[in-house]
PDBML (XML) file of the C-alpha atoms, coordinates in Angstrom:
<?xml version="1.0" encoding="UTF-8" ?>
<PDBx:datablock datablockName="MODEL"
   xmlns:PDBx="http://pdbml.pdb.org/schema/pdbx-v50.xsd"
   xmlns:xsi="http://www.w3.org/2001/XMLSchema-instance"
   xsi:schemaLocation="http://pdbml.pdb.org/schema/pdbx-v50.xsd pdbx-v50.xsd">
   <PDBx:atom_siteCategory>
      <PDBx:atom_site id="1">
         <PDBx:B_iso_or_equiv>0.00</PDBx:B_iso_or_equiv>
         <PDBx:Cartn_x>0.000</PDBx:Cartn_x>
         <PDBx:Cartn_y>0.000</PDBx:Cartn_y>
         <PDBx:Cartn_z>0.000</PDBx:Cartn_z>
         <PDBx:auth_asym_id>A</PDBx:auth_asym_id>
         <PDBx:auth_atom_id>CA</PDBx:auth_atom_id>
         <PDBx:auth_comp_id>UNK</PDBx:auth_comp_id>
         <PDBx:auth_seq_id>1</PDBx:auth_seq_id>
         <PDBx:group_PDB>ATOM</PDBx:group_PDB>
         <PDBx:label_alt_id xsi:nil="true" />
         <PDBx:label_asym_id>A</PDBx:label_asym_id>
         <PDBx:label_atom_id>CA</PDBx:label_atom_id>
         <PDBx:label_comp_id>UNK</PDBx:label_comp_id>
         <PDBx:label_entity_id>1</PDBx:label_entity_id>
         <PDBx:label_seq_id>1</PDBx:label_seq_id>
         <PDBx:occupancy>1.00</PDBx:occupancy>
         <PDBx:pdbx_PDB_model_num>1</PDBx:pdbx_PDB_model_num>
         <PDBx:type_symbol>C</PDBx:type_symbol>
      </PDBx:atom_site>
      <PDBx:atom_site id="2">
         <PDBx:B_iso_or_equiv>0.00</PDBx:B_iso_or_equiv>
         <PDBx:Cartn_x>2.955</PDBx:Cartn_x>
         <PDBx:Cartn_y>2.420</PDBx:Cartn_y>
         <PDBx:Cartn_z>0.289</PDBx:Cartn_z>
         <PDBx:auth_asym_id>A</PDBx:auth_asym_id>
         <PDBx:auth_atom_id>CA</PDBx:auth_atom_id>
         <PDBx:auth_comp_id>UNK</PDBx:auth_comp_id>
         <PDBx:auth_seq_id>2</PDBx:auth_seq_id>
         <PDBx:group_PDB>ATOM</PDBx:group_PDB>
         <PDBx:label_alt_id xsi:nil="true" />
         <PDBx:label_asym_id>A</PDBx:label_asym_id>
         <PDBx:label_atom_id>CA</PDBx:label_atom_id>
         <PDBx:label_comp_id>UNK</PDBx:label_comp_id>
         <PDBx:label_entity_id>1</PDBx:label_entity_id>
         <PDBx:label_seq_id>2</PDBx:label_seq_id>
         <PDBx:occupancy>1.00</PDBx:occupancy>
         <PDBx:pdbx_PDB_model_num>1</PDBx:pdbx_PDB_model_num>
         <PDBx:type_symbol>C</PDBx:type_symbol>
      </PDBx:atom_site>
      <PDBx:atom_site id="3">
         <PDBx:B_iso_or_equiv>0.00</PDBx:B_iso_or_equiv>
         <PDBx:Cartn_x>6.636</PDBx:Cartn_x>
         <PDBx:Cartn_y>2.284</PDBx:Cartn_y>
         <PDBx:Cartn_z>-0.002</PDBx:Cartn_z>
         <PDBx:auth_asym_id>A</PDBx:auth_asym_id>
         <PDBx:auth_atom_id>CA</PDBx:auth_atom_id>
         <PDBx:auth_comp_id>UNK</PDBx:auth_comp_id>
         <PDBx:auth_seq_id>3</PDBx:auth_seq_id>
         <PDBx:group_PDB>ATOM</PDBx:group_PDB>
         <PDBx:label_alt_id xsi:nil="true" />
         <PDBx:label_asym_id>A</PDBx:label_asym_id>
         <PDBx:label_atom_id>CA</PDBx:label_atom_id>
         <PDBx:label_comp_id>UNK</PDBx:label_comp_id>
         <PDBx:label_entity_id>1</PDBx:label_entity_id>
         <PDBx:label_seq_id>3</PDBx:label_seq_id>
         <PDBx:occupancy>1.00</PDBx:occupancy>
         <PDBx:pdbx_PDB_model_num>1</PDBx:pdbx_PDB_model_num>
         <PDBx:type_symbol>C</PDBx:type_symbol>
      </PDBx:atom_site>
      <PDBx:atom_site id="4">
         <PDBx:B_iso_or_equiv>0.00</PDBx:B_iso_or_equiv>
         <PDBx:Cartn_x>8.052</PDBx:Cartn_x>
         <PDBx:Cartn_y>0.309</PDBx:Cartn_y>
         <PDBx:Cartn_z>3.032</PDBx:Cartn_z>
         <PDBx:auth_asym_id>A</PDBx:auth_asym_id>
         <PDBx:auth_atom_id>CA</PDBx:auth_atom_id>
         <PDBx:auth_comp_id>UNK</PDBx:auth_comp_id>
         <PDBx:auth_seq_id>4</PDBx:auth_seq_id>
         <PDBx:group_PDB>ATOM</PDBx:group_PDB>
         <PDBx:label_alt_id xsi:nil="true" />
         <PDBx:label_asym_id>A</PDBx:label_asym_id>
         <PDBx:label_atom_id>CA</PDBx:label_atom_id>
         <PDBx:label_comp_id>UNK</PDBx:label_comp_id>
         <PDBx:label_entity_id>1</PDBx:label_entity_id>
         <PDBx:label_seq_id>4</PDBx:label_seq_id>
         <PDBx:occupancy>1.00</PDBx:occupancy>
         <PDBx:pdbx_PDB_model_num>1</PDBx:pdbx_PDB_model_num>
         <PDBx:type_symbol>C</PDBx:type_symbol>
      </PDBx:atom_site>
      <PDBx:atom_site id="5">
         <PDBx:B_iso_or_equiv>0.00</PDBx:B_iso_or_equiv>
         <PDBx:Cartn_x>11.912</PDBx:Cartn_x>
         <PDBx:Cartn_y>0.175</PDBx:Cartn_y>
         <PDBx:Cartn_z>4.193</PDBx:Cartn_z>
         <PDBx:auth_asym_id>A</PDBx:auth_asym_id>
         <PDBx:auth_atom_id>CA</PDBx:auth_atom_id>
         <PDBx:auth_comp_id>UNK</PDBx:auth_comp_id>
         <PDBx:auth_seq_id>5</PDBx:auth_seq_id>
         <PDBx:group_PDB>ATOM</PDBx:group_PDB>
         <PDBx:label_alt_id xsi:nil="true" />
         <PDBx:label_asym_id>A</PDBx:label_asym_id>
         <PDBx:label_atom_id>CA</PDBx:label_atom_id>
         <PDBx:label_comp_id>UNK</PDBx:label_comp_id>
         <PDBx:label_entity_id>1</PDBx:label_entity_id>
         <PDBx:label_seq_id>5</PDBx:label_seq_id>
         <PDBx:occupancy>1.00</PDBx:occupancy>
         <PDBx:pdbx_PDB_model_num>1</PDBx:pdbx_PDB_model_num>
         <PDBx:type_symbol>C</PDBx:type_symbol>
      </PDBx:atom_site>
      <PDBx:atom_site id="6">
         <PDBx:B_iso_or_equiv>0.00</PDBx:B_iso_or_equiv>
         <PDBx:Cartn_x>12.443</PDBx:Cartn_x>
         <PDBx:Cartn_y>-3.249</PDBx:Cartn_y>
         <PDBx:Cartn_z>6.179</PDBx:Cartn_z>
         <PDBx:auth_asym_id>A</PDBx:auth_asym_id>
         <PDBx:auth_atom_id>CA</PDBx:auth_atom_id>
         <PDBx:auth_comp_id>UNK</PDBx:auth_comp_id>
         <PDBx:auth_seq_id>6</PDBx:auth_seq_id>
         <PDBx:group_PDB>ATOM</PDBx:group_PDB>
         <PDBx:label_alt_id xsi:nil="true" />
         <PDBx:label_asym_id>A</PDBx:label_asym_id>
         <PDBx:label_atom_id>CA</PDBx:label_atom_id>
         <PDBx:label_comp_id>UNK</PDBx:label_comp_id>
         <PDBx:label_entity_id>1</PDBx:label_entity_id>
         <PDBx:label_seq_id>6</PDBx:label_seq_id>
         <PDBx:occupancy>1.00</PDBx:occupancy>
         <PDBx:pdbx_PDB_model_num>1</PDBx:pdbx_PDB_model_num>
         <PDBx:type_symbol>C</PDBx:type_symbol>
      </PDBx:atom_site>
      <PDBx:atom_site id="7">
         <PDBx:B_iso_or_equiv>0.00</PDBx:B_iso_or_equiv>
         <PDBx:Cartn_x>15.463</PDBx:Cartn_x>
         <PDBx:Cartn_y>-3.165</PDBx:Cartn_y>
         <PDBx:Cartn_z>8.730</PDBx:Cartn_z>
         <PDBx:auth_asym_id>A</PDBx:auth_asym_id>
         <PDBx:auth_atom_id>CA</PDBx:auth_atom_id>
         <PDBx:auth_comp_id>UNK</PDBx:auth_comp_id>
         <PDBx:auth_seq_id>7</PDBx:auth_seq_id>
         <PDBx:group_PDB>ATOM</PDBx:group_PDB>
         <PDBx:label_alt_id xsi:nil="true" />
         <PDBx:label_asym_id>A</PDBx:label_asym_id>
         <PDBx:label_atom_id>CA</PDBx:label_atom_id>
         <PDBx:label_comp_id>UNK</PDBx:label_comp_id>
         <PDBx:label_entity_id>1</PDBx:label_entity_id>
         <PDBx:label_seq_id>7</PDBx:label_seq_id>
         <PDBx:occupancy>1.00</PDBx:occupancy>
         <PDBx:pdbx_PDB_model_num>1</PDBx:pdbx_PDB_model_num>
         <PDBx:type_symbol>C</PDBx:type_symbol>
      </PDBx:atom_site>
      <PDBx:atom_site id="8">
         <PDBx:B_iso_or_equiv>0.00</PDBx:B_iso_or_equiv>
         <PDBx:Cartn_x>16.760</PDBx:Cartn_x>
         <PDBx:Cartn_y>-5.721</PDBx:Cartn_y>
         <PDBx:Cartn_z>10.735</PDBx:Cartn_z>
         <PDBx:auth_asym_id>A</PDBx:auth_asym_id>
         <PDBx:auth_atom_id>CA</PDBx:auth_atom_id>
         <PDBx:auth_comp_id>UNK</PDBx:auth_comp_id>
         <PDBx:auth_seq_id>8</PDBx:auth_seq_id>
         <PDBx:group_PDB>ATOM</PDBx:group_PDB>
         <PDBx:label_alt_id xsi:nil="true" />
         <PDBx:label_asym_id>A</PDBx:label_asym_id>
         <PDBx:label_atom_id>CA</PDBx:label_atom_id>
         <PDBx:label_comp_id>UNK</PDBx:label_comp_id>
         <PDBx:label_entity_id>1</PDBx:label_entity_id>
         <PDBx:label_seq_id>8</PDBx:label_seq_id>
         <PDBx:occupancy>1.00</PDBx:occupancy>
         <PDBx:pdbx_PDB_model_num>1</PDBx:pdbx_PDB_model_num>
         <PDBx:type_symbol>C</PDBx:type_symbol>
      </PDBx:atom_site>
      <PDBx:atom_site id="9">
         <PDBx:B_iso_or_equiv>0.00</PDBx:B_iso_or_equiv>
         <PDBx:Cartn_x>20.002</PDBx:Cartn_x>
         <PDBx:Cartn_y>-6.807</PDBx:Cartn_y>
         <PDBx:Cartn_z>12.288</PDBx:Cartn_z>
         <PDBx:auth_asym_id>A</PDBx:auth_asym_id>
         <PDBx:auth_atom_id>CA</PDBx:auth_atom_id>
         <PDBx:auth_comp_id>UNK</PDBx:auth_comp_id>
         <PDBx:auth_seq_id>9</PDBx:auth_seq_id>
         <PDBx:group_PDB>ATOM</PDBx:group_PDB>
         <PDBx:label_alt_id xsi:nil="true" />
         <PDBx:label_asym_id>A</PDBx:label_asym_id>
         <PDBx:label_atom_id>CA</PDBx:label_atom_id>
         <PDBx:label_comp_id>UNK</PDBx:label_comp_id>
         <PDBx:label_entity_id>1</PDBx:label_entity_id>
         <PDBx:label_seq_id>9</PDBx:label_seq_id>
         <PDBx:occupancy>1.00</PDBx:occupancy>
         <PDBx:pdbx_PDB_model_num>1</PDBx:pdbx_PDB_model_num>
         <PDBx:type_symbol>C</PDBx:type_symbol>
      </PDBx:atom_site>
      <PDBx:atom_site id="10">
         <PDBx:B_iso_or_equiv>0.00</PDBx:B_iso_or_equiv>
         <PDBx:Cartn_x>22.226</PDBx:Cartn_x>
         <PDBx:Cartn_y>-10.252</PDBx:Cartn_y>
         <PDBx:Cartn_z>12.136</PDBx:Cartn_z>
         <PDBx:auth_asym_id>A</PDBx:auth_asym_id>
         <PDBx:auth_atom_id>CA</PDBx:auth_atom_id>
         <PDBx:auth_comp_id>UNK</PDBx:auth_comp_id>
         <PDBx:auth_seq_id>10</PDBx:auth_seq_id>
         <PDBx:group_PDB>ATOM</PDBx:group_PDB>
         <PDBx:label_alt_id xsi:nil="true" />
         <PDBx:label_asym_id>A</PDBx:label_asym_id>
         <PDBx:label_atom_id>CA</PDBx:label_atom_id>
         <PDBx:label_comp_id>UNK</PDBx:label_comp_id>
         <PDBx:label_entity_id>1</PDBx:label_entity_id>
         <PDBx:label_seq_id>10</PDBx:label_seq_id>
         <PDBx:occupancy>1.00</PDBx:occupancy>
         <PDBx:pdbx_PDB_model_num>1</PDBx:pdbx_PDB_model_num>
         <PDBx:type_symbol>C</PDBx:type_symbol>
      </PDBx:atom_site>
      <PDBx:atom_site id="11">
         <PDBx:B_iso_or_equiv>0.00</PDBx:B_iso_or_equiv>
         <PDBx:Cartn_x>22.701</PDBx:Cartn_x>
         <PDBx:Cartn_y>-10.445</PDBx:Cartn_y>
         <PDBx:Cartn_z>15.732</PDBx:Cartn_z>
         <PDBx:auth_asym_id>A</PDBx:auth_asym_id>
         <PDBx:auth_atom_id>CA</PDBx:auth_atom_id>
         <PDBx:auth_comp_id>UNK</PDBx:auth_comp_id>
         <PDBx:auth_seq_id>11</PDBx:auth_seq_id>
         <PDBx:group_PDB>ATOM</PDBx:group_PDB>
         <PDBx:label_alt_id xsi:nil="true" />
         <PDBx:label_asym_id>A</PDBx:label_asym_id>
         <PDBx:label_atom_id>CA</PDBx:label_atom_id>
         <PDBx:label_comp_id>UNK</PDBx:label_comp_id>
         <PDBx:label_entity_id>1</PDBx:label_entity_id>
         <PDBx:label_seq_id>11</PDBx:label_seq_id>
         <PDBx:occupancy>1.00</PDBx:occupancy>
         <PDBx:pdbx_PDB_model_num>1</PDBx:pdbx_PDB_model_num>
         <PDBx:type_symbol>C</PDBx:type_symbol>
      </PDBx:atom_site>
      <PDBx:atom_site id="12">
         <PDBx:B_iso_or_equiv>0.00</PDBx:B_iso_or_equiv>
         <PDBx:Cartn_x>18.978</PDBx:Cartn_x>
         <PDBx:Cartn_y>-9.211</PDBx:Cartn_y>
         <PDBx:Cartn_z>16.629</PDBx:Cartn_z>
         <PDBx:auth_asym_id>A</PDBx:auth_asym_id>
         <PDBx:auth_atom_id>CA</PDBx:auth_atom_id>
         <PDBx:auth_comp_id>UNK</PDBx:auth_comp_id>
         <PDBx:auth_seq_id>12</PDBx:auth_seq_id>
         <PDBx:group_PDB>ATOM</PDBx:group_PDB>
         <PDBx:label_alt_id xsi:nil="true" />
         <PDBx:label_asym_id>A</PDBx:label_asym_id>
         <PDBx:label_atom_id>CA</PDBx:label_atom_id>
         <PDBx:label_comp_id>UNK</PDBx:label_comp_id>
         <PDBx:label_entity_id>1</PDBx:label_entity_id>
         <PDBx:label_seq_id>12</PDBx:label_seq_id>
         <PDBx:occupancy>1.00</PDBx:occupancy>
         <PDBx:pdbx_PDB_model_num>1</PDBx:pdbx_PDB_model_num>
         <PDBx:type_symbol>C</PDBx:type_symbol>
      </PDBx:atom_site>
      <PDBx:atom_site id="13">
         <PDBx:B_iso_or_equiv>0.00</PDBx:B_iso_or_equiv>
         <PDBx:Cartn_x>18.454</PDBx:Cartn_x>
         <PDBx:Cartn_y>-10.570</PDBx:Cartn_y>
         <PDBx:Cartn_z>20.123</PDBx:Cartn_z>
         <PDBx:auth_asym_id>A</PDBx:auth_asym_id>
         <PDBx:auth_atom_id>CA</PDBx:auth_atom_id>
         <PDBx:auth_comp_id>UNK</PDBx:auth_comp_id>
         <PDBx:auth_seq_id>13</PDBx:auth_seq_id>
         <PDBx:group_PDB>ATOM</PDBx:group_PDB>
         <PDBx:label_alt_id xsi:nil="true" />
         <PDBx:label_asym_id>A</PDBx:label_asym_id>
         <PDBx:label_atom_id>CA</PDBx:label_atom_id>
         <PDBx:label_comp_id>UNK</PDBx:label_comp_id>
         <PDBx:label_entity_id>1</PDBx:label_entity_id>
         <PDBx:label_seq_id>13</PDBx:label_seq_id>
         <PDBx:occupancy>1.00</PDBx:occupancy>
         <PDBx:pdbx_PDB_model_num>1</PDBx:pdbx_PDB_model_num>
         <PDBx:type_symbol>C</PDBx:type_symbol>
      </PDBx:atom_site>
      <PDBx:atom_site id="14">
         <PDBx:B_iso_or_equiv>0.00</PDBx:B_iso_or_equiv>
         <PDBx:Cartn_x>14.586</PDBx:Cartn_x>
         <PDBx:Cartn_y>-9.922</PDBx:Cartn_y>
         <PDBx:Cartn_z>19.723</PDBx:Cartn_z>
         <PDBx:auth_asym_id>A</PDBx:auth_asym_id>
         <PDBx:auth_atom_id>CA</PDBx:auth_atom_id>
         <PDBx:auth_comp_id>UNK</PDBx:auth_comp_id>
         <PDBx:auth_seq_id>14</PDBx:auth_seq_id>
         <PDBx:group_PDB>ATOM</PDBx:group_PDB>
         <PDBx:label_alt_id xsi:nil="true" />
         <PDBx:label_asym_id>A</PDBx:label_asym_id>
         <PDBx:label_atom_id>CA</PDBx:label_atom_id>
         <PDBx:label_comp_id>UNK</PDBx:label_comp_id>
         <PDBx:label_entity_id>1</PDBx:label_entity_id>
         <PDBx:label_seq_id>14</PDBx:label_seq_id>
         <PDBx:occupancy>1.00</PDBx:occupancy>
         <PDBx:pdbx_PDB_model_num>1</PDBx:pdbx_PDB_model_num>
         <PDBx:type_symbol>C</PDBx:type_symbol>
      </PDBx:atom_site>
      <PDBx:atom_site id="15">
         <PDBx:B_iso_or_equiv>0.00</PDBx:B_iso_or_equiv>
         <PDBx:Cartn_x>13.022</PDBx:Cartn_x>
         <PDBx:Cartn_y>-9.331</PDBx:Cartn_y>
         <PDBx:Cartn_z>16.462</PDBx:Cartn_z>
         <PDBx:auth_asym_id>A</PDBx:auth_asym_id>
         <PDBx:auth_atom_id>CA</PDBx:auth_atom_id>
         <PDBx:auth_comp_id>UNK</PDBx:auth_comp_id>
         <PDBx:auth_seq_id>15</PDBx:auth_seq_id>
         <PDBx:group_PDB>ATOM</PDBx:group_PDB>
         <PDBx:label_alt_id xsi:nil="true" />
         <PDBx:label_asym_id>A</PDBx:label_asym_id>
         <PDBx:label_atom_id>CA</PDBx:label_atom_id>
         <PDBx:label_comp_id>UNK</PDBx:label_comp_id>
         <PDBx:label_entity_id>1</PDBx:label_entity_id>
         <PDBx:label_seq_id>15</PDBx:label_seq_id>
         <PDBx:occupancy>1.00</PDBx:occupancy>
         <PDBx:pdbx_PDB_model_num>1</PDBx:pdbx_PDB_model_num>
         <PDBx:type_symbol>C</PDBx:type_symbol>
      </PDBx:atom_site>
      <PDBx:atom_site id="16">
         <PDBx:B_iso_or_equiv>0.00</PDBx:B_iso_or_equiv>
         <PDBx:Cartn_x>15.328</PDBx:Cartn_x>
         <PDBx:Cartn_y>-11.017</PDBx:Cartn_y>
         <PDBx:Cartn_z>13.952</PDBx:Cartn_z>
         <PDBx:auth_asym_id>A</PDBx:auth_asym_id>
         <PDBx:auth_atom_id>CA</PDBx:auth_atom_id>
         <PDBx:auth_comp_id>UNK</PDBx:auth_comp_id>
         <PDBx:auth_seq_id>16</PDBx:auth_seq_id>
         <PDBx:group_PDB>ATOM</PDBx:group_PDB>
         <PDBx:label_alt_id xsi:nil="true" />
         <PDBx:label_asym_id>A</PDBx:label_asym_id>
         <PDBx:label_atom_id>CA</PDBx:label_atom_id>
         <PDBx:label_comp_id>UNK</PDBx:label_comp_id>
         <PDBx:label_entity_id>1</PDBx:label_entity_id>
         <PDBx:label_seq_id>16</PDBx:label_seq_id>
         <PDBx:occupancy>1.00</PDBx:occupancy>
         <PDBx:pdbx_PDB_model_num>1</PDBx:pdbx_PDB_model_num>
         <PDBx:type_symbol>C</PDBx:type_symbol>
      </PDBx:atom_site>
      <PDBx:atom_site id="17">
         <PDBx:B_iso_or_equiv>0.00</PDBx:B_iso_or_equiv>
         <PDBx:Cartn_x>12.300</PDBx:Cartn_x>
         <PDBx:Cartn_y>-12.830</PDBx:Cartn_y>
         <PDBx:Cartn_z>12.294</PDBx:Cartn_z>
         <PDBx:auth_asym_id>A</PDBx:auth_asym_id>
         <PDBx:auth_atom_id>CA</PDBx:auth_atom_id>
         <PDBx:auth_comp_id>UNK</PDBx:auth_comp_id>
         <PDBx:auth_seq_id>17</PDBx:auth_seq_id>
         <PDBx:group_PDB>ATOM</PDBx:group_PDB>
         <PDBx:label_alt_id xsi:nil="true" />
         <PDBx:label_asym_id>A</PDBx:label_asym_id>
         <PDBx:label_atom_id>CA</PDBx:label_atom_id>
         <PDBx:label_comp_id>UNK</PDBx:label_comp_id>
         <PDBx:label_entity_id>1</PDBx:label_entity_id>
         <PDBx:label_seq_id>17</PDBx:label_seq_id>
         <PDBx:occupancy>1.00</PDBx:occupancy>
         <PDBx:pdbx_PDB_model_num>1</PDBx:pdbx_PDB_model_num>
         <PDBx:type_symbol>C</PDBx:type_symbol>
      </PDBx:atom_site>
      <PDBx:atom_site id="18">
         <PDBx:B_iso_or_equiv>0.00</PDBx:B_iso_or_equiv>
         <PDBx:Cartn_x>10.066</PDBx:Cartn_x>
         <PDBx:Cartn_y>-9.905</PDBx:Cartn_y>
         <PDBx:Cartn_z>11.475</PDBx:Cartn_z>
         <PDBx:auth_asym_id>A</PDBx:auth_asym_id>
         <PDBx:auth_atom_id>CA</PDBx:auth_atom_id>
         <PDBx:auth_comp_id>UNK</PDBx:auth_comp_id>
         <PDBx:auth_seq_id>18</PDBx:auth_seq_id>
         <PDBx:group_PDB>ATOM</PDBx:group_PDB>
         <PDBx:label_alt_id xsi:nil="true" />
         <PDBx:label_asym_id>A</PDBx:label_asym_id>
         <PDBx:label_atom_id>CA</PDBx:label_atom_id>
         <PDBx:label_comp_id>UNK</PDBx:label_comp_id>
         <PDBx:label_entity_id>1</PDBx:label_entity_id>
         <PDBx:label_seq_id>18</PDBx:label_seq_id>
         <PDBx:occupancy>1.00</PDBx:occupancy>
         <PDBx:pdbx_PDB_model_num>1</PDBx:pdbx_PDB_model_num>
         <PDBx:type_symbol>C</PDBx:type_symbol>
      </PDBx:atom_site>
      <PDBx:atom_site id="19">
         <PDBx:B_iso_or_equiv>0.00</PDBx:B_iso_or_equiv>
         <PDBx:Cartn_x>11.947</PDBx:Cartn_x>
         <PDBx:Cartn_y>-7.710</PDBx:Cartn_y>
         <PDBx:Cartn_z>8.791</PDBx:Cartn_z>
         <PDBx:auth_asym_id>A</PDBx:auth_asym_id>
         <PDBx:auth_atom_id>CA</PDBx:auth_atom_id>
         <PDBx:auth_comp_id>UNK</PDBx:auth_comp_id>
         <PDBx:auth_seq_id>19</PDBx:auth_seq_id>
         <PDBx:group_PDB>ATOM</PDBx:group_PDB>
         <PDBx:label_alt_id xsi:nil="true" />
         <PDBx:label_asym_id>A</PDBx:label_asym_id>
         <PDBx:label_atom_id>CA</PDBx:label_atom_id>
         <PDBx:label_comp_id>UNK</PDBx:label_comp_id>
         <PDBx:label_entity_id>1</PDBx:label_entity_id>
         <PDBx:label_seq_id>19</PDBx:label_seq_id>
         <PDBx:occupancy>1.00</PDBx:occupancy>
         <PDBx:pdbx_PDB_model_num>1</PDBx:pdbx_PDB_model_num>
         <PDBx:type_symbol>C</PDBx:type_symbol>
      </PDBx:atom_site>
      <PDBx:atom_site id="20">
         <PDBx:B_iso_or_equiv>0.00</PDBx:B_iso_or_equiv>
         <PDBx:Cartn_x>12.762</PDBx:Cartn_x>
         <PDBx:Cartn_y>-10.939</PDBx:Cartn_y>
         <PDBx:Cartn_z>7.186</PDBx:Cartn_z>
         <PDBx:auth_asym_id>A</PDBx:auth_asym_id>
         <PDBx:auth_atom_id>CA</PDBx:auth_atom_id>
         <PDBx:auth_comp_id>UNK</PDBx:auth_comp_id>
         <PDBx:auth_seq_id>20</PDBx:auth_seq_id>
         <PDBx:group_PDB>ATOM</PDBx:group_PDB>
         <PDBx:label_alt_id xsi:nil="true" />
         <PDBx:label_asym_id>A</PDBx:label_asym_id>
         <PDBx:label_atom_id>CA</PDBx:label_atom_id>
         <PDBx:label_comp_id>UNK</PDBx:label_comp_id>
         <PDBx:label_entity_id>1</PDBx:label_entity_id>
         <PDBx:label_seq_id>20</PDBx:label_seq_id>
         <PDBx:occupancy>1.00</PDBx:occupancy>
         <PDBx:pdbx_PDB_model_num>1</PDBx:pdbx_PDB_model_num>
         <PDBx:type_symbol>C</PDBx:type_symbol>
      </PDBx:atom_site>
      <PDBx:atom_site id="21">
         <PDBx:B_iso_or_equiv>0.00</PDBx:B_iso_or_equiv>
         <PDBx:Cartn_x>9.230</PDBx:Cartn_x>
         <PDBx:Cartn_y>-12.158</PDBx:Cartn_y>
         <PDBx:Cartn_z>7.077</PDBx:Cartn_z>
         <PDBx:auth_asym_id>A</PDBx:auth_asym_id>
         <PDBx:auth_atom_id>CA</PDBx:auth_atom_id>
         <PDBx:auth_comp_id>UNK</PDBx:auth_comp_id>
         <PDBx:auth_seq_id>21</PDBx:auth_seq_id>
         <PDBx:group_PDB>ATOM</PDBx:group_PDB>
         <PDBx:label_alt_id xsi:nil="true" />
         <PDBx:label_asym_id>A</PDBx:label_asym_id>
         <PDBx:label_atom_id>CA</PDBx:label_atom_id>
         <PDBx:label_comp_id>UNK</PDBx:label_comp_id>
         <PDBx:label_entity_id>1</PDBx:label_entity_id>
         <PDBx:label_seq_id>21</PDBx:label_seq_id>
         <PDBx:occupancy>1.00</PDBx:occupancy>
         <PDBx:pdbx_PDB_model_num>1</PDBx:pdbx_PDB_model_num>
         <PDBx:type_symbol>C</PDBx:type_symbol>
      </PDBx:atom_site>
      <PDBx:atom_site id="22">
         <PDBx:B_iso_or_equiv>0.00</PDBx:B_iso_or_equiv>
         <PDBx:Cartn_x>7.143</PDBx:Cartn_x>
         <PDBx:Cartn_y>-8.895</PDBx:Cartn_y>
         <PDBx:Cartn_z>6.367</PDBx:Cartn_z>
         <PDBx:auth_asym_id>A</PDBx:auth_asym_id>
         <PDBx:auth_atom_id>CA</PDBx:auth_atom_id>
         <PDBx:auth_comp_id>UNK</PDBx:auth_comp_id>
         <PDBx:auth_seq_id>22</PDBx:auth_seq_id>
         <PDBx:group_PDB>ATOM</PDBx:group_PDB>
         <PDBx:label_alt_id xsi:nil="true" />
         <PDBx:label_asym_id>A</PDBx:label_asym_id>
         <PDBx:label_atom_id>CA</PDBx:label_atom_id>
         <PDBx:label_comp_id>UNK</PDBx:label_comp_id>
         <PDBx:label_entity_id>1</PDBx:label_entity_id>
         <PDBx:label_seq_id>22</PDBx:label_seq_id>
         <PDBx:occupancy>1.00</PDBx:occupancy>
         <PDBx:pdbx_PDB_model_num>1</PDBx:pdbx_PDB_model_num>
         <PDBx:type_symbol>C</PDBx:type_symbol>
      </PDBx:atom_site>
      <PDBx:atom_site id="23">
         <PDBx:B_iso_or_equiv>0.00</PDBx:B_iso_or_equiv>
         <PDBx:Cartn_x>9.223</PDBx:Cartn_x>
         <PDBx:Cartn_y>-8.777</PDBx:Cartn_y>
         <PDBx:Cartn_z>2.909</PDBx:Cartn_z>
         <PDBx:auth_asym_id>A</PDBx:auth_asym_id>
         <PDBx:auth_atom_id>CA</PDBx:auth_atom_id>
         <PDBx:auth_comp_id>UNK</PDBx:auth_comp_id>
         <PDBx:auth_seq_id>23</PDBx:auth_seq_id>
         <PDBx:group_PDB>ATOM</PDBx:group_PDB>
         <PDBx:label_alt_id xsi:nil="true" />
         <PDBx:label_asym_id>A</PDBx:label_asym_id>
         <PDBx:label_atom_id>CA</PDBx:label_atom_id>
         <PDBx:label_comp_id>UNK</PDBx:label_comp_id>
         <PDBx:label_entity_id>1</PDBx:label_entity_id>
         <PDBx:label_seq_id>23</PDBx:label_seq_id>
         <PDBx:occupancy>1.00</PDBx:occupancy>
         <PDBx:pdbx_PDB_model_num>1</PDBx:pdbx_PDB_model_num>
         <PDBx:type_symbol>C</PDBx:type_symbol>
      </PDBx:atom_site>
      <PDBx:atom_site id="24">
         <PDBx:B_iso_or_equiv>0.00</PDBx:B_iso_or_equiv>
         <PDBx:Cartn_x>9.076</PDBx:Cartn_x>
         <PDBx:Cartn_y>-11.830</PDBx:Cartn_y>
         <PDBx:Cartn_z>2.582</PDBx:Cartn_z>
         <PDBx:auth_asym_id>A</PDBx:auth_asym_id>
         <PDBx:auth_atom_id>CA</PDBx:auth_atom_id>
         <PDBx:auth_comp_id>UNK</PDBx:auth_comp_id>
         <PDBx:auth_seq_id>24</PDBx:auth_seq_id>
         <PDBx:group_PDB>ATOM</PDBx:group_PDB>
         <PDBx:label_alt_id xsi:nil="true" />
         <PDBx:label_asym_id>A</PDBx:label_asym_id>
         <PDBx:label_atom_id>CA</PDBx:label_atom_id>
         <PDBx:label_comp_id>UNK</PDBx:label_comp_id>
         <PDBx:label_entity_id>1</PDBx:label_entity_id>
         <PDBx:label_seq_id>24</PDBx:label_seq_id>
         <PDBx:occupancy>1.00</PDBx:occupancy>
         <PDBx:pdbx_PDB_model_num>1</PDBx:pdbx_PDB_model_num>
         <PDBx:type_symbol>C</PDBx:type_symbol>
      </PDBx:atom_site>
   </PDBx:atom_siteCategory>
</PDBx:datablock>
């Protein structure tokens, strides 16, 4: 629906999963 900047991190204690996943 609008332009979308995904950012995540190799060592991300928490969230790792979700930037991945939502582009995905």
């Amino acid at each position: 629906e609008v332009p979308t900047l995904e950012v995540g991190g190799w060592w991300d204690q928490e969230d790792m999963w979700g930037p991945q996943a939502e582009y995905a």
